[in-house]
Protein backbone atom coordinates (compact mmCIF):
# COMPACT_ATOMS: atom_id res chain seq x y z
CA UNK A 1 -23.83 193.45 158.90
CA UNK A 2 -21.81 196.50 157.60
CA UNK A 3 -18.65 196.63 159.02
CA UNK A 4 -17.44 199.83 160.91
CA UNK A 5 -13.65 200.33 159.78
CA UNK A 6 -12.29 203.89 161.37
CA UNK A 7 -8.52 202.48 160.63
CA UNK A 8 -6.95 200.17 158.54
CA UNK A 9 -3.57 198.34 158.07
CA UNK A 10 -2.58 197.20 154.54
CA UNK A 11 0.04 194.96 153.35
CA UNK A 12 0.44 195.73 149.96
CA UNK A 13 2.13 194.04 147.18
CA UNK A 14 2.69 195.12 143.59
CA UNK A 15 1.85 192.29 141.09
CA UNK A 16 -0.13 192.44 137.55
CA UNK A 17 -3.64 191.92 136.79
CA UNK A 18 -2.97 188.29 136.15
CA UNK A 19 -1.92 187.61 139.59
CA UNK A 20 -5.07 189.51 141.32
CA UNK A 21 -7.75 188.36 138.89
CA UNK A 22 -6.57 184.57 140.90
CA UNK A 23 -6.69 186.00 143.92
CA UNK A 24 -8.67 185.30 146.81
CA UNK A 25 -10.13 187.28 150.11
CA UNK A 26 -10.21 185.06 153.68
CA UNK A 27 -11.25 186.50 156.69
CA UNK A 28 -8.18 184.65 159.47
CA UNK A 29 -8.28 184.16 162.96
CA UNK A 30 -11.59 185.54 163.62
CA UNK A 31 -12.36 182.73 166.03
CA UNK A 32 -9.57 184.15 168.65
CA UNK A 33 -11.58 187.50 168.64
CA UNK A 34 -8.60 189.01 168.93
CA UNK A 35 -7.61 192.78 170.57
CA UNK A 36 -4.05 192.81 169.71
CA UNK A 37 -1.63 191.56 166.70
CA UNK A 38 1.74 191.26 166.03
CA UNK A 39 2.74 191.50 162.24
CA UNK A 40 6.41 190.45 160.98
CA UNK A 41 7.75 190.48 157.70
CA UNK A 42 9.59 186.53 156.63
CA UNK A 43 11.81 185.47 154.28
CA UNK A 44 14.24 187.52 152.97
CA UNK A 45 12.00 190.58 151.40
CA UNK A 46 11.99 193.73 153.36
CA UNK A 47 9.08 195.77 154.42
CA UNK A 48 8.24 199.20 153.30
CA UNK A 49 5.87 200.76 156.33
CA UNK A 50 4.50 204.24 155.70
CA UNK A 51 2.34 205.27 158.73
CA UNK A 52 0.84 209.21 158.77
CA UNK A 53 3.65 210.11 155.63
CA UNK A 54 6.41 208.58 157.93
CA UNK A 55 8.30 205.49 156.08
CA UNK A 56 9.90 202.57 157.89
CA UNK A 57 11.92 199.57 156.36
CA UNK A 58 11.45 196.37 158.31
CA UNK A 59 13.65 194.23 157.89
CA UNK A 60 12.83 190.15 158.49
CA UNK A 61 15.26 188.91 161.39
CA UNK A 62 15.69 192.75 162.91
CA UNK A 63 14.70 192.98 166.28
CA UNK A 64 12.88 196.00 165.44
CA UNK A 65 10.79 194.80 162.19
CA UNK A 66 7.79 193.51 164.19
CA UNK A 67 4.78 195.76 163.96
CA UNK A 68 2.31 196.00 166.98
CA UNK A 69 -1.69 196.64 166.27
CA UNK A 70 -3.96 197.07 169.14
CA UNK A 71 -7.77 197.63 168.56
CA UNK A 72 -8.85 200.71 170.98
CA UNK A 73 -12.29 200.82 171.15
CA UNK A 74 -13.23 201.80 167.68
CA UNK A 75 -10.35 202.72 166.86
CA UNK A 76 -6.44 200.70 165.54
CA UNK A 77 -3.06 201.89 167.10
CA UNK A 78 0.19 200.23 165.79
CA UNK A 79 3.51 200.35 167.94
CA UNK A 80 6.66 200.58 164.76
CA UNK A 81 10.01 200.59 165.98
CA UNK A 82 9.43 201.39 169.80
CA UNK A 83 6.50 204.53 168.68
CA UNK A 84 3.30 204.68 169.17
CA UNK A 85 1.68 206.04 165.75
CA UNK A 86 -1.71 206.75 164.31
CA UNK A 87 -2.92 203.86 161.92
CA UNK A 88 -5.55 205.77 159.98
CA UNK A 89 -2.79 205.63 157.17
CA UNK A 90 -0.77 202.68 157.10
CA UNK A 91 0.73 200.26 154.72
CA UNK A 92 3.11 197.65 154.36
CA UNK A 93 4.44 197.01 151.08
CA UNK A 94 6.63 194.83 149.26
CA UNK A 95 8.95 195.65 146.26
CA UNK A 96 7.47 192.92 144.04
CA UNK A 97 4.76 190.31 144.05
CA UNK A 98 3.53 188.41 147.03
CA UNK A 99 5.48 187.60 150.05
CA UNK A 100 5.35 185.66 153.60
CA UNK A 101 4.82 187.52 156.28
CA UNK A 102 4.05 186.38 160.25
CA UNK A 103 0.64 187.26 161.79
CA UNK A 104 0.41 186.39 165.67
CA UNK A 105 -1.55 187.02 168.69
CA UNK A 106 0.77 188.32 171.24
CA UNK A 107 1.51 185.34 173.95
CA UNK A 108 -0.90 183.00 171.88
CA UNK A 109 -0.18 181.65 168.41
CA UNK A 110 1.46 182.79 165.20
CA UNK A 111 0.25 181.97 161.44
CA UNK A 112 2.28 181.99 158.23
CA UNK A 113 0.86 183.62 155.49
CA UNK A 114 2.27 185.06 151.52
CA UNK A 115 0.04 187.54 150.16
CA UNK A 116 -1.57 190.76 151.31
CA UNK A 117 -2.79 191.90 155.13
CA UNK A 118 -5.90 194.06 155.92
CA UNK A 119 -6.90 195.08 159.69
CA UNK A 120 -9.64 197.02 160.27
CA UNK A 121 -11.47 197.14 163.38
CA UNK A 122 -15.30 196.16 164.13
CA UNK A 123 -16.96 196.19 166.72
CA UNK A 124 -13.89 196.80 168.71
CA UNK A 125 -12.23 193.33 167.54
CA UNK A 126 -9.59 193.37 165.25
CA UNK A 127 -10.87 191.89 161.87
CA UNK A 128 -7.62 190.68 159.41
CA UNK A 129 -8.39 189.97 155.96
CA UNK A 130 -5.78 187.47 153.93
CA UNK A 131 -5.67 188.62 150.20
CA UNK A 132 -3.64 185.23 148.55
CA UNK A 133 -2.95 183.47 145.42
CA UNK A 134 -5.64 181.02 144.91
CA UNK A 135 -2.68 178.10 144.32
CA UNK A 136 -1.18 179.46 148.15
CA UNK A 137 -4.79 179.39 149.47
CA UNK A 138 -5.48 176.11 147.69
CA UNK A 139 -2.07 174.16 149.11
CA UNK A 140 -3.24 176.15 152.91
CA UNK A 141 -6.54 174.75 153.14
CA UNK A 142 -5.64 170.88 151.52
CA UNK A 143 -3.10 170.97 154.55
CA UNK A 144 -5.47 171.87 157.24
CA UNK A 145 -8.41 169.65 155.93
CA UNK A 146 -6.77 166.49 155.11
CA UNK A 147 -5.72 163.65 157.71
CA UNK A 148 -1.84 162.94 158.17
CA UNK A 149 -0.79 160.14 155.92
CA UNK A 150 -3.59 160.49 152.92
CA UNK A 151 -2.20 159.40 149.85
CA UNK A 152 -1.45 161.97 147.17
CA UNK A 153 -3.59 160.50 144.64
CA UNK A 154 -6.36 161.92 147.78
CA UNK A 155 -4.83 164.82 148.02
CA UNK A 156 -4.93 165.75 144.70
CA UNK A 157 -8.58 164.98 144.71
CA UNK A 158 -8.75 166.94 147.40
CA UNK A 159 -6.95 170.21 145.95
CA UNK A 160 -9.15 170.40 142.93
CA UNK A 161 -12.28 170.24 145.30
CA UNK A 162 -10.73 173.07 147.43
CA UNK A 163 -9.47 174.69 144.11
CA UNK A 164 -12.84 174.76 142.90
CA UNK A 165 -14.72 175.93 145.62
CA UNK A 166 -12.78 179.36 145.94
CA UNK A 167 -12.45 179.73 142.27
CA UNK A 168 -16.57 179.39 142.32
CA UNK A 169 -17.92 180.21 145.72
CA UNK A 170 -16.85 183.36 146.15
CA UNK A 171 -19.13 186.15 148.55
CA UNK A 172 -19.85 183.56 151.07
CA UNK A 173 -19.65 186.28 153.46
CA UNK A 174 -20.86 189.93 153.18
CA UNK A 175 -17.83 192.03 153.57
CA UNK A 176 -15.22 188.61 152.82
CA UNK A 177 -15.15 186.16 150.72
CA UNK A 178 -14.40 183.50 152.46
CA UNK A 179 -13.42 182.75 156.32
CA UNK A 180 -10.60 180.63 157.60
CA UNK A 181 -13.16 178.42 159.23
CA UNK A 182 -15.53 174.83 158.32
CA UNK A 183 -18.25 177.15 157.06
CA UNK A 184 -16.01 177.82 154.02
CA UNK A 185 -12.39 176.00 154.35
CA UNK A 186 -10.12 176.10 156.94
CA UNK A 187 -7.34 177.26 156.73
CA UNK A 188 -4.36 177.68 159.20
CA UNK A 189 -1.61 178.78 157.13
CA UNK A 190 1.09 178.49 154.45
CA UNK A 191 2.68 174.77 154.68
CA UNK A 192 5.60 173.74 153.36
CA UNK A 193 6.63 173.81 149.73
CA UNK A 194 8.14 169.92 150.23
CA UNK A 195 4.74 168.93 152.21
CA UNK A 196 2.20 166.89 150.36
CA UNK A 197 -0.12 169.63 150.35
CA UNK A 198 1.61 171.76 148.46
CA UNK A 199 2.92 168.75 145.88
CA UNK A 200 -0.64 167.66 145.59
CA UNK A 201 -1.78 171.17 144.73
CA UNK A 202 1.11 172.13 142.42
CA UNK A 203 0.57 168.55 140.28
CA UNK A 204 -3.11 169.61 139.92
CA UNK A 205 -2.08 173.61 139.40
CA UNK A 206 -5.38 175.36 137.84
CA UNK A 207 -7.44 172.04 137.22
CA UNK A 208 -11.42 172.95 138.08
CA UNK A 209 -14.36 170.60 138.16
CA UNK A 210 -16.89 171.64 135.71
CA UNK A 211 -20.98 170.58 135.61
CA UNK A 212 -22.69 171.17 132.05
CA UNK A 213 -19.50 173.90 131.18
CA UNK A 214 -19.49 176.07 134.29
CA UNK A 215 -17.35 175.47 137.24
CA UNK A 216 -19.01 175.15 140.56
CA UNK A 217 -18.03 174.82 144.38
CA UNK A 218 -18.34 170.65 145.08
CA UNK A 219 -18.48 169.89 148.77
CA UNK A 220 -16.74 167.30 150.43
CA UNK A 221 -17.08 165.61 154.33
CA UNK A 222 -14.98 163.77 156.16
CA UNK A 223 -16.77 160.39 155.84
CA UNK A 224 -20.27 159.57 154.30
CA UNK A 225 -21.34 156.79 156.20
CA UNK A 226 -21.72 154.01 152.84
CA UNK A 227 -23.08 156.52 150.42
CA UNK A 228 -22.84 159.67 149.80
CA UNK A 229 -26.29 162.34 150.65
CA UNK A 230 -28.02 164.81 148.56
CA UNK A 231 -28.68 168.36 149.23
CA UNK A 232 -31.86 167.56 149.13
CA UNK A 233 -31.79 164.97 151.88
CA UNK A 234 -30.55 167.46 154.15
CA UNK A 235 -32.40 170.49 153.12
CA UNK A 236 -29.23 171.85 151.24
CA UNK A 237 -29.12 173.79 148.00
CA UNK A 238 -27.17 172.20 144.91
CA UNK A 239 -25.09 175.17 143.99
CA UNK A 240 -24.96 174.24 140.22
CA UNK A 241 -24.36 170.64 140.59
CA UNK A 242 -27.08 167.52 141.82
CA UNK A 243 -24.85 165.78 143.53
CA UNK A 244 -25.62 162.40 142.89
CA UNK A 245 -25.83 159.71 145.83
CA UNK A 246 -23.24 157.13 145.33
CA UNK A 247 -22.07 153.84 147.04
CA UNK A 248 -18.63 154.33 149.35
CA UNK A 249 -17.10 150.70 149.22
CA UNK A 250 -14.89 151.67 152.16
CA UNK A 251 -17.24 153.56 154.33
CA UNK A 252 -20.57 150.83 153.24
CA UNK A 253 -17.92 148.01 154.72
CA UNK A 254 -16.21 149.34 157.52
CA UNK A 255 -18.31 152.63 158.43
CA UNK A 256 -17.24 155.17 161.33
CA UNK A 257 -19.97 154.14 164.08
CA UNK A 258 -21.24 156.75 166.96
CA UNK A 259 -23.49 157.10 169.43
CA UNK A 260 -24.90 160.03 171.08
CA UNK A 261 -27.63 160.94 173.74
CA UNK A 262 -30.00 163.91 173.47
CA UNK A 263 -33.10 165.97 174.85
CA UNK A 264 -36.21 165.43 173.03
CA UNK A 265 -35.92 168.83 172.24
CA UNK A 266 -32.41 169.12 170.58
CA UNK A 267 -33.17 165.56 168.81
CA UNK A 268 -36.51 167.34 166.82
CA UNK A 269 -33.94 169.76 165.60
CA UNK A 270 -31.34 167.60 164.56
CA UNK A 271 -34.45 165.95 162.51
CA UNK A 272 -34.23 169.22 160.53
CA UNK A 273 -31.47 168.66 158.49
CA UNK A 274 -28.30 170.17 158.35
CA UNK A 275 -29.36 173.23 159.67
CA UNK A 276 -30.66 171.71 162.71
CA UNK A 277 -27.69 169.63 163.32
CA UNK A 278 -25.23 172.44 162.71
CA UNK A 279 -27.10 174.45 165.43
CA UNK A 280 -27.44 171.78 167.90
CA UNK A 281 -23.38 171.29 167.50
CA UNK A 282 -22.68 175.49 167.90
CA UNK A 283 -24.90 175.20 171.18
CA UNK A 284 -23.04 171.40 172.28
CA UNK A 285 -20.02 170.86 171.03
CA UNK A 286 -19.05 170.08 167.05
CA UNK A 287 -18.86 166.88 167.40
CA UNK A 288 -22.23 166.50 169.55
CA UNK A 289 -23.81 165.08 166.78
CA UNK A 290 -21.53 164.30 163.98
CA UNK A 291 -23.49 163.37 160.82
CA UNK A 292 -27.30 163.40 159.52
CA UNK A 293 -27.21 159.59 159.01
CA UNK A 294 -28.94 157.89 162.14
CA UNK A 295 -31.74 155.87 163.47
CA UNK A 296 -33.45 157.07 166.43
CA UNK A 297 -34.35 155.37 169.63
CA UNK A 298 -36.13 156.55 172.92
CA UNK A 299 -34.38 156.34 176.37
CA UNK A 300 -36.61 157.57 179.00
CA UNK A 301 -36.89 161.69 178.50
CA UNK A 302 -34.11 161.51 176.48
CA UNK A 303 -33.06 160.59 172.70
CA UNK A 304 -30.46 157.97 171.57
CA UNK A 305 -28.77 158.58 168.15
CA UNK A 306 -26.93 155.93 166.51
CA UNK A 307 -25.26 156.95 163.08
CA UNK A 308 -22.51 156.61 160.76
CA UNK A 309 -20.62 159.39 158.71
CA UNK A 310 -19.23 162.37 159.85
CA UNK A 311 -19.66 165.74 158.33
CA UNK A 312 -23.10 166.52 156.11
CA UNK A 313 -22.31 163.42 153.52
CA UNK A 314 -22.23 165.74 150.13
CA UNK A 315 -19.71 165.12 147.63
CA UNK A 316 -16.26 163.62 148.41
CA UNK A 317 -16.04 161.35 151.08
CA UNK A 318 -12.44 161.75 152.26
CA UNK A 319 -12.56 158.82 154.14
CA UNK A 320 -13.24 156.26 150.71
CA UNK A 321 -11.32 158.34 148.46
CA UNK A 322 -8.33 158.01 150.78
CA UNK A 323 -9.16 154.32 150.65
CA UNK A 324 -9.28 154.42 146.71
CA UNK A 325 -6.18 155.98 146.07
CA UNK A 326 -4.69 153.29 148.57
CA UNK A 327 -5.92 150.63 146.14
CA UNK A 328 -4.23 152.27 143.27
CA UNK A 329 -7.04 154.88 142.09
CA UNK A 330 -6.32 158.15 140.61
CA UNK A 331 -7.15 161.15 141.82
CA UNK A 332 -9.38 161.42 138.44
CA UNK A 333 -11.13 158.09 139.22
CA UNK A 334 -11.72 159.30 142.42
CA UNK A 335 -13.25 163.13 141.11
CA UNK A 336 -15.43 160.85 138.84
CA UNK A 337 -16.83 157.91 141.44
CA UNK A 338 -18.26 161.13 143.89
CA UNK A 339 -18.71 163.63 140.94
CA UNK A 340 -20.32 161.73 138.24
CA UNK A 341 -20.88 163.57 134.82
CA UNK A 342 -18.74 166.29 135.59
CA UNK A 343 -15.21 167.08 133.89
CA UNK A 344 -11.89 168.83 134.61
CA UNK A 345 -10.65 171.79 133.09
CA UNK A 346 -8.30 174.61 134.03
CA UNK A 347 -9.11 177.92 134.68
CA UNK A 348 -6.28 178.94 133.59
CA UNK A 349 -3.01 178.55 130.78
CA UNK A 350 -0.87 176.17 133.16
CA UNK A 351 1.02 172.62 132.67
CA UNK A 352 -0.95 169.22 133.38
């Protein structure tokens, strides 16, 4: 769908080529569906606003450096230092490269973000678009995806995958690259720079899985069940990699166990494949059917699932390669046991 953008808000920031060419787009916070933002310069950079050839320094910590953005029908309105202004011309810039800045939903929830801001307005929702360094975005999404506690060795396993998929996955989405949300990565903001995230990520800075030479987007889920799945089991495309089906020592001995009751009706979809099971969880509930490994059993009208795994069961399985590295693996042993014949590289001049 083509988005409708009468007004924009921009928070630009001046860096060289090298820093935009690793880049990346994410569409954040479009779950809330949001009417109304609040936008606040952090750390200790100020803010250069220019709204309709009017220009505004916001300072972080000022009582007056927050910047209010309403969506009005098709329309964007921003309140700047107690004034109502017209948005169809304003930016937010910083002196130098990429900075942190605050975006929030007034009376809801505030996210912590470095890079650059974009807030158009569609469909009279306010659409914000998250322009970061693909390190920043990589450390963000690790932090939201992985369970408290996993071992680095995981999390560095788990930085390359997420490395890799927004170095090759990009136009997921026609007018964004990516979204904040499971159908790409999700993502919930900048965490600390002393959090394992971020330490996993900068250990592993600019290492990409490669298949045959090229770099492709692996998948991971959150537990496979005992082996890992296909794409072809689910009715998934490969992407540039054929994801072999290997044995999960952790998840084939102990596996997550559910159980779940369904129409006859939702429980031919779920036969589907990922597709089916995806749509049956929008209409239900996500976790209304957690994985595509299950037998199947009659109850009456109804349908009685009984499975193990959770997620789709491509690629890493969190849930054994947080066992690995707990048994002294590597996060390399661990890239090779769910990626076999594939190899590391980095997309870029940086230190091992």
């Amino acid at each position: 769908m083509k988005r409708v953008a009468v007004a924009c808000l921009s928070l630009l920031f001046l860096c060289g080529s090298e820093c935009r060419a690793q880049s990346v787009h994410i569409r954040v916070l479009s779950r809330f569906h949001a009417k109304q933002f609040e936008v606040r310069p952090e750390g200790n950079i100020p803010v250069l606003a220019v709204i309709a050839g009017k220009s505004f320094f916001l300072q972080p910590g000022a009582s007056d450096s927050t910047v209010g953005i309403a969506a009005d029908g098709d329309a964007l309105k921003t309140v700047i230092h107690g004034g109502e202004l017209p948005a169809a011309d304003l930016r937010l810039s910083y002196p130098s490269s990429y900075a942190p800045f605050g975006l929030a939903i007034p009376g809801g929830m505030i996210r912590h973000y470095r890079g650059m801001l974009v807030v158009t307005v569609h469909d009279g929702e306010l659409v914000a678009e998250v322009t970061m360094d693909l390190e920043d975005a990589t450390a963000s999404a690790v932090d939201a995806e992985a369970e408290p506690g996993t071992p680095l060795e995981a999390l560095k396993a788990q930085a390359i995958v997420t490395r890799s998929y927004y170095f090759a996955a990009k136009g997921r989405h026609a007018n964004d690259e990516f979204c904040d949300l499971t159908h790409c990565q999700v993502l919930r903001g900048l965490p600390a720079e002393n959090s394992a995230a971020s330490r996993a990520t900068r250990e592993t800075e600019g290492l990409v899985l490669e298949y045959q030479e090229k770099p492709f987007a692996p998948m991971f889920t959150r537990s496979c069940g005992g082996r890992t799945r296909t794409p072809a089991e689910v009715g998934m495309p490969a992407n540039g990699y054929p994801y072999y089906s290997v044995v999960c020592d952790y998840c084939h001995t102990t596996p997550y166990r559910w159980s779940r009751k369904l129409s006859a009706a939702d429980a031919a979809i779920v036969a589907e494949g990922e597709s089916g099971r995806l749509a049956v969880d929008r209409r239900l509930g996500w976790n209304a059917v957690p994985s595509n490994t299950f037998g199947v059993r009659k109850d009456g009208n109804e349908v009685i699932l009984e499975g193990t795994g959770q997620g789709h069961g491509i690629g890493l399985c969190q849930r054994g390669a947080r066992a690995m590295a707990e048994l002294g693996a590597s996060y390399r042993e661990i890239l090779q046991h769910y990626f076999p014949n594939t190899r590391l590289e980095f997309y870029r001049n940086s230190n091992p």
